[in-house]
C-alpha atoms as a PDB file:
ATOM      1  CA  UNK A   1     143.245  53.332  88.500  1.00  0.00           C
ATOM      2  CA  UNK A   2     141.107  56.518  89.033  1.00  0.00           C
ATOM      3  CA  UNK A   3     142.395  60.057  87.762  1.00  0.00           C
ATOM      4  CA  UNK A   4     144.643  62.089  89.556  1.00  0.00           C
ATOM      5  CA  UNK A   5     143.192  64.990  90.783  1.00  0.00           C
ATOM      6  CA  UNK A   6     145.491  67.984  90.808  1.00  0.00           C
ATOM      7  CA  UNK A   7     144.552  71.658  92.677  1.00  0.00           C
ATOM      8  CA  UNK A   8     145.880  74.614  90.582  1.00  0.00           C
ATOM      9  CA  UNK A   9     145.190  77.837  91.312  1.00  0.00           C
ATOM     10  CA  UNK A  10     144.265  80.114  88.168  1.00  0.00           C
ATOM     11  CA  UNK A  11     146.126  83.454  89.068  1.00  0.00           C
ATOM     12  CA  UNK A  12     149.765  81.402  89.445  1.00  0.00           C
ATOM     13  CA  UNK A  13     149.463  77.993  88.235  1.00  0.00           C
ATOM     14  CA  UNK A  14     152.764  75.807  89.515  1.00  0.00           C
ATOM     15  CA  UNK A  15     155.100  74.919  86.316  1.00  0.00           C
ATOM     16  CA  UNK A  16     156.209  71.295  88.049  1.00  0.00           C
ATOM     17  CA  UNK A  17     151.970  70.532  87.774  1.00  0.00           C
ATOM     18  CA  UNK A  18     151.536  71.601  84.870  1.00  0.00           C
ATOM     19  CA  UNK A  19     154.557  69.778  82.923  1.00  0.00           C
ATOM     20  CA  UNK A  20     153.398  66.680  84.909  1.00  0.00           C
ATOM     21  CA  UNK A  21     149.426  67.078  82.752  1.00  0.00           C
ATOM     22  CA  UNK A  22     151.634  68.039  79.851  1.00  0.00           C
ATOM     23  CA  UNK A  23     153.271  64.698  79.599  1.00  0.00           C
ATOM     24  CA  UNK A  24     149.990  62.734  80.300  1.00  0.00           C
ATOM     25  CA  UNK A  25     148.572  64.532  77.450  1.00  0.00           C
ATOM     26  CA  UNK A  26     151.985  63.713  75.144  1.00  0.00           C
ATOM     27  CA  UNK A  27     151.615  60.170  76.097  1.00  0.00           C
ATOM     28  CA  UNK A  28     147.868  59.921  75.238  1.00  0.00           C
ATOM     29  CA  UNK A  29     145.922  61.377  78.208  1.00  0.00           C
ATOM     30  CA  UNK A  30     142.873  62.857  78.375  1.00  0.00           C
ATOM     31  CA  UNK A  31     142.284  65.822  81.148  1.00  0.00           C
ATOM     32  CA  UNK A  32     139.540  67.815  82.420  1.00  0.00           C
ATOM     33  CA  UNK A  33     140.191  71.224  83.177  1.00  0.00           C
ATOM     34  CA  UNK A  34     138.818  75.260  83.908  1.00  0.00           C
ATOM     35  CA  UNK A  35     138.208  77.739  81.238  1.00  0.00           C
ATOM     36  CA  UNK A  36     136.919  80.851  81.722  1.00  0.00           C
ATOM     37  CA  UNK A  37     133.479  79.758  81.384  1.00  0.00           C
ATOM     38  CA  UNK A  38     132.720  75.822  82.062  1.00  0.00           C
ATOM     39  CA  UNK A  39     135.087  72.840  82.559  1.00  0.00           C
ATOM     40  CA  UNK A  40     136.343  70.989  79.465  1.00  0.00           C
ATOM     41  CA  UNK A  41     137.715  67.665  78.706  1.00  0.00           C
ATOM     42  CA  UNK A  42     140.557  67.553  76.566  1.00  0.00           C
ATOM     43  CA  UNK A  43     143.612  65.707  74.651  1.00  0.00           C
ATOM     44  CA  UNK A  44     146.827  66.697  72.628  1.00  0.00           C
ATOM     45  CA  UNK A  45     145.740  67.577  69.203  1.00  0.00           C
ATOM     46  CA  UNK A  46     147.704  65.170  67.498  1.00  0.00           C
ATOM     47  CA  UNK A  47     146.965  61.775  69.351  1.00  0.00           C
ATOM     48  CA  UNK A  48     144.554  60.275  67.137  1.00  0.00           C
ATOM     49  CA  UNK A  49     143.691  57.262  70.515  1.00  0.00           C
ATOM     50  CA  UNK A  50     143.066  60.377  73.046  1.00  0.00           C
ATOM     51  CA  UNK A  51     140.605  62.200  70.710  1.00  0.00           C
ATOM     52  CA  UNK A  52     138.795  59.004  70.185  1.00  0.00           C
ATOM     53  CA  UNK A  53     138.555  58.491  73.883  1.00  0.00           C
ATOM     54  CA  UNK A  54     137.469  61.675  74.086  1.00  0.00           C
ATOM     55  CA  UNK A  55     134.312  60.889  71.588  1.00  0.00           C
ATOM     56  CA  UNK A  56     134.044  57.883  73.684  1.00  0.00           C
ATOM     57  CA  UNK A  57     133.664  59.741  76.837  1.00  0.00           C
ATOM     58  CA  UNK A  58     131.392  62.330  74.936  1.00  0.00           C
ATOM     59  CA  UNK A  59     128.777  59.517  73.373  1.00  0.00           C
ATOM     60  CA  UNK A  60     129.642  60.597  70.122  1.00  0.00           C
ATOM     61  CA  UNK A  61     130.734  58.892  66.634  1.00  0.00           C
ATOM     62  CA  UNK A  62     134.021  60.434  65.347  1.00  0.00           C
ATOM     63  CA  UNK A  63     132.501  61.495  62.471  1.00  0.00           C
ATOM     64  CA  UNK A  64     130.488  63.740  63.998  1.00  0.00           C
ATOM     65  CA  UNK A  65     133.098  65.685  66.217  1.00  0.00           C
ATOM     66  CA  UNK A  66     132.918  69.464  65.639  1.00  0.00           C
ATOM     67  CA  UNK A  67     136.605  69.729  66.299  1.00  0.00           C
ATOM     68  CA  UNK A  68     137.623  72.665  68.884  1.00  0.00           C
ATOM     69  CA  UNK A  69     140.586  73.829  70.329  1.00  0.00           C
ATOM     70  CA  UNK A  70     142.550  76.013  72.605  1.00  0.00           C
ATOM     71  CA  UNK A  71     145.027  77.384  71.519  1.00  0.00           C
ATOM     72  CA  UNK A  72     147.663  79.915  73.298  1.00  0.00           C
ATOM     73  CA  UNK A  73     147.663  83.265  70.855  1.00  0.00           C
ATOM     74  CA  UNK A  74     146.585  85.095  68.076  1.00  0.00           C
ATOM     75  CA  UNK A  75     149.732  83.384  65.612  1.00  0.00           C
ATOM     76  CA  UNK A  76     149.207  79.803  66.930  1.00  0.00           C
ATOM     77  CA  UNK A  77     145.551  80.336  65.943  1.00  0.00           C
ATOM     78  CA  UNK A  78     146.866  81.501  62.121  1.00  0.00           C
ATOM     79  CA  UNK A  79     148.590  78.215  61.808  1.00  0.00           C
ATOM     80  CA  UNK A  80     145.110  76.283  61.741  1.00  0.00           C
ATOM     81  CA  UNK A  81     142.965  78.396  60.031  1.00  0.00           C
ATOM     82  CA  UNK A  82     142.991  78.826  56.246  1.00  0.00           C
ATOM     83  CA  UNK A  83     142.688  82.574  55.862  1.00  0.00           C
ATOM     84  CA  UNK A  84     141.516  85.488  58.549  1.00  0.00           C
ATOM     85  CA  UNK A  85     140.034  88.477  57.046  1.00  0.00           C
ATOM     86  CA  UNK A  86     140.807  91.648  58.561  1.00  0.00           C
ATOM     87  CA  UNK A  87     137.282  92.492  59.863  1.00  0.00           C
ATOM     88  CA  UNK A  88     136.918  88.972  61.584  1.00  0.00           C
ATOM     89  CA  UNK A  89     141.274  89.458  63.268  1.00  0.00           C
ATOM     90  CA  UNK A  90     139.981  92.552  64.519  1.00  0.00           C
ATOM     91  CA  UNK A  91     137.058  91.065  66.336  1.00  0.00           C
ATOM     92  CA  UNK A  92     139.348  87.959  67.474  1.00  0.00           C
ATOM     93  CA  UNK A  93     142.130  90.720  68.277  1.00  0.00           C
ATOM     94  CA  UNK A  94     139.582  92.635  70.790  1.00  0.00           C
ATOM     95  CA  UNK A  95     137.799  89.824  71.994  1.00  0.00           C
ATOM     96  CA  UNK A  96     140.351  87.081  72.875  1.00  0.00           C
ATOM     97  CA  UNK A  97     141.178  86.047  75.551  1.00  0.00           C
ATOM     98  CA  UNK A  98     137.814  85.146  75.906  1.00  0.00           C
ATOM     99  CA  UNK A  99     134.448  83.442  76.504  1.00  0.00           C
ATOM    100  CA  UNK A 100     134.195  83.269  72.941  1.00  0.00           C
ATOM    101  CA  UNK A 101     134.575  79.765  70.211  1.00  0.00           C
ATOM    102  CA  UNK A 102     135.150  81.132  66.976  1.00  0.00           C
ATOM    103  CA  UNK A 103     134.243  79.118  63.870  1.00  0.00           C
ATOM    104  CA  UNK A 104     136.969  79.951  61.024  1.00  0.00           C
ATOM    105  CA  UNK A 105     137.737  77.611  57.633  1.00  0.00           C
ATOM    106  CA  UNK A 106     140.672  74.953  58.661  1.00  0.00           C
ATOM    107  CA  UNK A 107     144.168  74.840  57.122  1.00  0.00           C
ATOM    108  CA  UNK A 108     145.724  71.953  55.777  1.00  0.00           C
ATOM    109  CA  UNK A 109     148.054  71.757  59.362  1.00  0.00           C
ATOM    110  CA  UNK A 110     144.702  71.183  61.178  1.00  0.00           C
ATOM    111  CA  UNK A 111     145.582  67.093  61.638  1.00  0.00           C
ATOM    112  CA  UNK A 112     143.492  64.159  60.265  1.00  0.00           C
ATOM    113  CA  UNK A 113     143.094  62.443  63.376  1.00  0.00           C
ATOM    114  CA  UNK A 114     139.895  60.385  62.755  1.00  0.00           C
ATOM    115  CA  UNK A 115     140.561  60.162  58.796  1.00  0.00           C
ATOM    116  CA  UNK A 116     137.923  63.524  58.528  1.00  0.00           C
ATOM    117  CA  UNK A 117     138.536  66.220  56.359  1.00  0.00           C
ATOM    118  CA  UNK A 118     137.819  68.795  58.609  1.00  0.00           C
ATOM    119  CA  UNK A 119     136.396  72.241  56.782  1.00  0.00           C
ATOM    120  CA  UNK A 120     135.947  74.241  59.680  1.00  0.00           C
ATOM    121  CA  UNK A 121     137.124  74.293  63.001  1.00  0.00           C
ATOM    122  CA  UNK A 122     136.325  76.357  66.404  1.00  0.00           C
ATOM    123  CA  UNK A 123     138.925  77.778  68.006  1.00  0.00           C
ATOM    124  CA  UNK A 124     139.034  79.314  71.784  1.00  0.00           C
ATOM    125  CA  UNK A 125     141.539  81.149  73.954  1.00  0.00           C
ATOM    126  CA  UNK A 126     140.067  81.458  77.569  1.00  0.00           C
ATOM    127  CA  UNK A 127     140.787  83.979  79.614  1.00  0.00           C
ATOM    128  CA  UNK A 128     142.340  81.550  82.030  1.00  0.00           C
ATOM    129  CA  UNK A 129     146.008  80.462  83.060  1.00  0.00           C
ATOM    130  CA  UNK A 130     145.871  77.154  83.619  1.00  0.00           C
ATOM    131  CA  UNK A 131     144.665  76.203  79.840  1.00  0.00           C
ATOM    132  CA  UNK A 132     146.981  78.803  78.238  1.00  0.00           C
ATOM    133  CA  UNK A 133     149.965  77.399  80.008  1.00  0.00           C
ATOM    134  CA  UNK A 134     149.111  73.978  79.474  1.00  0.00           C
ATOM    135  CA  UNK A 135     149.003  74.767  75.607  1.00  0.00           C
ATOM    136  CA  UNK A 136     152.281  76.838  75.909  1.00  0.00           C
ATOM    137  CA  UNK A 137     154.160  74.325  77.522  1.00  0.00           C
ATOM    138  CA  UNK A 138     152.544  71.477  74.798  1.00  0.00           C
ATOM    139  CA  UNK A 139     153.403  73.810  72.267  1.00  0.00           C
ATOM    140  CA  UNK A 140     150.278  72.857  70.062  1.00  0.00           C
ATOM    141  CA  UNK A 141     146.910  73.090  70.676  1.00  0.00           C
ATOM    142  CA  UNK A 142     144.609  71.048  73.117  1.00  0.00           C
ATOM    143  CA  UNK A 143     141.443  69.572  71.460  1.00  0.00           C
ATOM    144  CA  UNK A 144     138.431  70.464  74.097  1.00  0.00           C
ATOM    145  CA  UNK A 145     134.746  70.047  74.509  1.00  0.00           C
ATOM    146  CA  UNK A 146     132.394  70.738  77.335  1.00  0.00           C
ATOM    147  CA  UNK A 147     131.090  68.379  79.924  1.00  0.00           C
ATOM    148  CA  UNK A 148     127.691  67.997  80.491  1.00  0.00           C
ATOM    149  CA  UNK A 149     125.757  66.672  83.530  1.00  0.00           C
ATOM    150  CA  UNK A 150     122.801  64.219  82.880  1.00  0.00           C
ATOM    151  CA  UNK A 151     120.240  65.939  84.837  1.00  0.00           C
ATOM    152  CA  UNK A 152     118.965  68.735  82.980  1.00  0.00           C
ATOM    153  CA  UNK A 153     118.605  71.171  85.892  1.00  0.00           C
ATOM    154  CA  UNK A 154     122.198  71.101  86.639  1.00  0.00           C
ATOM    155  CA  UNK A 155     123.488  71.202  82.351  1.00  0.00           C
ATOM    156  CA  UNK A 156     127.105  71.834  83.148  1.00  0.00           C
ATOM    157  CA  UNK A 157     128.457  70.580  86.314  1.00  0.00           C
ATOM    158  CA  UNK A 158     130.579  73.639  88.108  1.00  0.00           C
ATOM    159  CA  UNK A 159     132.086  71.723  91.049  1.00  0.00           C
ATOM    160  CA  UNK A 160     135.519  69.940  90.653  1.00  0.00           C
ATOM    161  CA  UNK A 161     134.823  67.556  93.357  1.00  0.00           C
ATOM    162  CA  UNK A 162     131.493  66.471  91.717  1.00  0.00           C
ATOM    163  CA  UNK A 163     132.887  66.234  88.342  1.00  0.00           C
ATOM    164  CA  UNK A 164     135.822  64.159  89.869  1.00  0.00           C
ATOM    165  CA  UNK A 165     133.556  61.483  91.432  1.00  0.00           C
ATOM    166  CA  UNK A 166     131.449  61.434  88.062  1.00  0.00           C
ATOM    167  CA  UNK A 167     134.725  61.223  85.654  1.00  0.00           C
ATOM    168  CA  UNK A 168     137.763  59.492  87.900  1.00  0.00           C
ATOM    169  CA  UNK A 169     137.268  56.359  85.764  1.00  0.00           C
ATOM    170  CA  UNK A 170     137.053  57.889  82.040  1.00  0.00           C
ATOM    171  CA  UNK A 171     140.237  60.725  82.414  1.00  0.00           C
ATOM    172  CA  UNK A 172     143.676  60.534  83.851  1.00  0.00           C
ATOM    173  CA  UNK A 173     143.692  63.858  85.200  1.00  0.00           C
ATOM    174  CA  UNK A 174     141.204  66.123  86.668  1.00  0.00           C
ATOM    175  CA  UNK A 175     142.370  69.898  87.729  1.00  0.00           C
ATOM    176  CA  UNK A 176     140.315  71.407  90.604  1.00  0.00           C
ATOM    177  CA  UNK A 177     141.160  75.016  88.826  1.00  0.00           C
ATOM    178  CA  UNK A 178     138.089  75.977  91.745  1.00  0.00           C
ATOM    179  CA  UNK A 179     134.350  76.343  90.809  1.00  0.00           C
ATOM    180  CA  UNK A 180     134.062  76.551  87.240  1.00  0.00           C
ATOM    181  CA  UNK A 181     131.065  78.421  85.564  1.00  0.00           C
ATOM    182  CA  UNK A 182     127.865  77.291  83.664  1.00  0.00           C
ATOM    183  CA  UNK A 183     127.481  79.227  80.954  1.00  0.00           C
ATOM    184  CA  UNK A 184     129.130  78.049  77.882  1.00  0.00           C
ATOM    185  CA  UNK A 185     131.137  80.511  75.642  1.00  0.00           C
ATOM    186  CA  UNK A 186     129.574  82.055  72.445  1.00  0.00           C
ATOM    187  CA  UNK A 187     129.880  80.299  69.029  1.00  0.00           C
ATOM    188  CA  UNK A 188     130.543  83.186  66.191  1.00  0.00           C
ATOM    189  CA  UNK A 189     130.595  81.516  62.789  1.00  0.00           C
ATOM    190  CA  UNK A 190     132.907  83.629  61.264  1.00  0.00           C
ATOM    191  CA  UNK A 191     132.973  81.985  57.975  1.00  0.00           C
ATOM    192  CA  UNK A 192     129.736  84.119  56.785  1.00  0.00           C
ATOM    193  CA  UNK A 193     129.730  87.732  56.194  1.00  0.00           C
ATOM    194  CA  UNK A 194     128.771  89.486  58.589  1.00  0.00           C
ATOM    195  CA  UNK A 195     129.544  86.668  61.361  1.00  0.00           C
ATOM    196  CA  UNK A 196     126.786  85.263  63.158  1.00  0.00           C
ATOM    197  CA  UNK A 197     126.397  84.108  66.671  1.00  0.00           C
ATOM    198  CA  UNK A 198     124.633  80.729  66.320  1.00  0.00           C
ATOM    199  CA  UNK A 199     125.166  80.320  70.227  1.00  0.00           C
ATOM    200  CA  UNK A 200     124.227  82.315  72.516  1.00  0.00           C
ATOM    201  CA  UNK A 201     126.335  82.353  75.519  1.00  0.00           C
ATOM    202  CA  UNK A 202     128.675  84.222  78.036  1.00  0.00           C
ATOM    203  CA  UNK A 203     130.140  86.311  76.063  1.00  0.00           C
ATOM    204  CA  UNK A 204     129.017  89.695  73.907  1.00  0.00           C
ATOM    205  CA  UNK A 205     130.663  89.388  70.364  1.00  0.00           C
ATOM    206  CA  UNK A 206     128.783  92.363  69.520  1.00  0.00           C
ATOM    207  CA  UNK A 207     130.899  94.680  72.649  1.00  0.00           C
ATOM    208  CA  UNK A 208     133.830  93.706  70.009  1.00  0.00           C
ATOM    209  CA  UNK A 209     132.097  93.556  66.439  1.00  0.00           C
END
């Protein structure tokens, strides 16, 4: 059965929707949805079968997941990260919401889903509605990772209609959120001193650092 795709509308996403994708993702779904910056695919946090469908999808072996996630605020975030010096909460305090994934040192909550000790983890909180009520309504975070187009010219595919004909088969639900961008968001390893951007992408960490 192909996914269901599901308009919501960033400024005022509609609760009824939105608890409708939460339970798919509670029993196991896997969703593509807007950020601030490019689409994402994603699964609850804790369903160890989504997040391996989601590796599936992605072409790549568990192992080798950098886990990511979006998470709703600045104390969810402390729940899965070992320790956040004040220099690098002041920089996630001015710069989230975001086009930002900060790297940060994983606490022992972060889950073993794929039986991989996990010593880092990047977390994101996009300047977007639909993803931060998704996560609010879940009540724990939402494991995501970009999609990526095959042709080279077009990396990240921005239309919803497009990515909907090229995923309807993999996902359960795809949310037209409208035309998503195609620049990624920033990586800032913040687990160095001073942190270091080690990609380059929409956003300015240093507007913030």
């Amino acid at each position: 059965m192909p996914a269901e795709l599901v308009k919501l509308y960033e400024e005022n996403p509609e609760r009824d929707k939105v608890e409708e994708i939460v339970r798919t993702l509670r029993n196991g779904g896997v969703i593509i949805y807007p950020t601030d910056t490019i689409y994402g695919i994603g699964c609850d946090l804790y369903n160890r079968k989504a997040v391996e469908r989601v590796c599936k999808i992605k072409g790549i072996r568990p192992k080798n997941f950098n886990l990511s996630f979006i998470c709703s605020d600045m104390s969810q975030i402390s729940e899965y990260v070992k320790r956040i010096d004040t220099p690098v909460f002041k920089i996630l305090k001015k710069a989230l919401p975001g086009p930002f994934t900060f790297i940060l040192e994983s606490s022992s909550k972060v889950p073993k889903v794929l039986d991989i000790n996990k010593k880092t983890i990047g977390i994101r909180i996009p300047a977007n509605n639909i993803p931060k009520m998704i996560v609010d309504i879940l009540g724990n975070p939402i494991v995501t990772t970009s999609i990526k187009n095959d042709d080279e010219i077009l990396e990240y595919t921005t239309d919803p209609e497009v990515i909907y004909e090229d995923y309807k088969h993999l996902v359960d639900i795809i949310i037209d959120g409208g035309v998503g961008g195609n620049i990624p968001s920033t990586i800032v390893d913040c687990t160095v001193e001073p942190v270091e951007v080690i990609r380059e992408g929409l956003g300015n960490i240093f507007d913030y650092a």
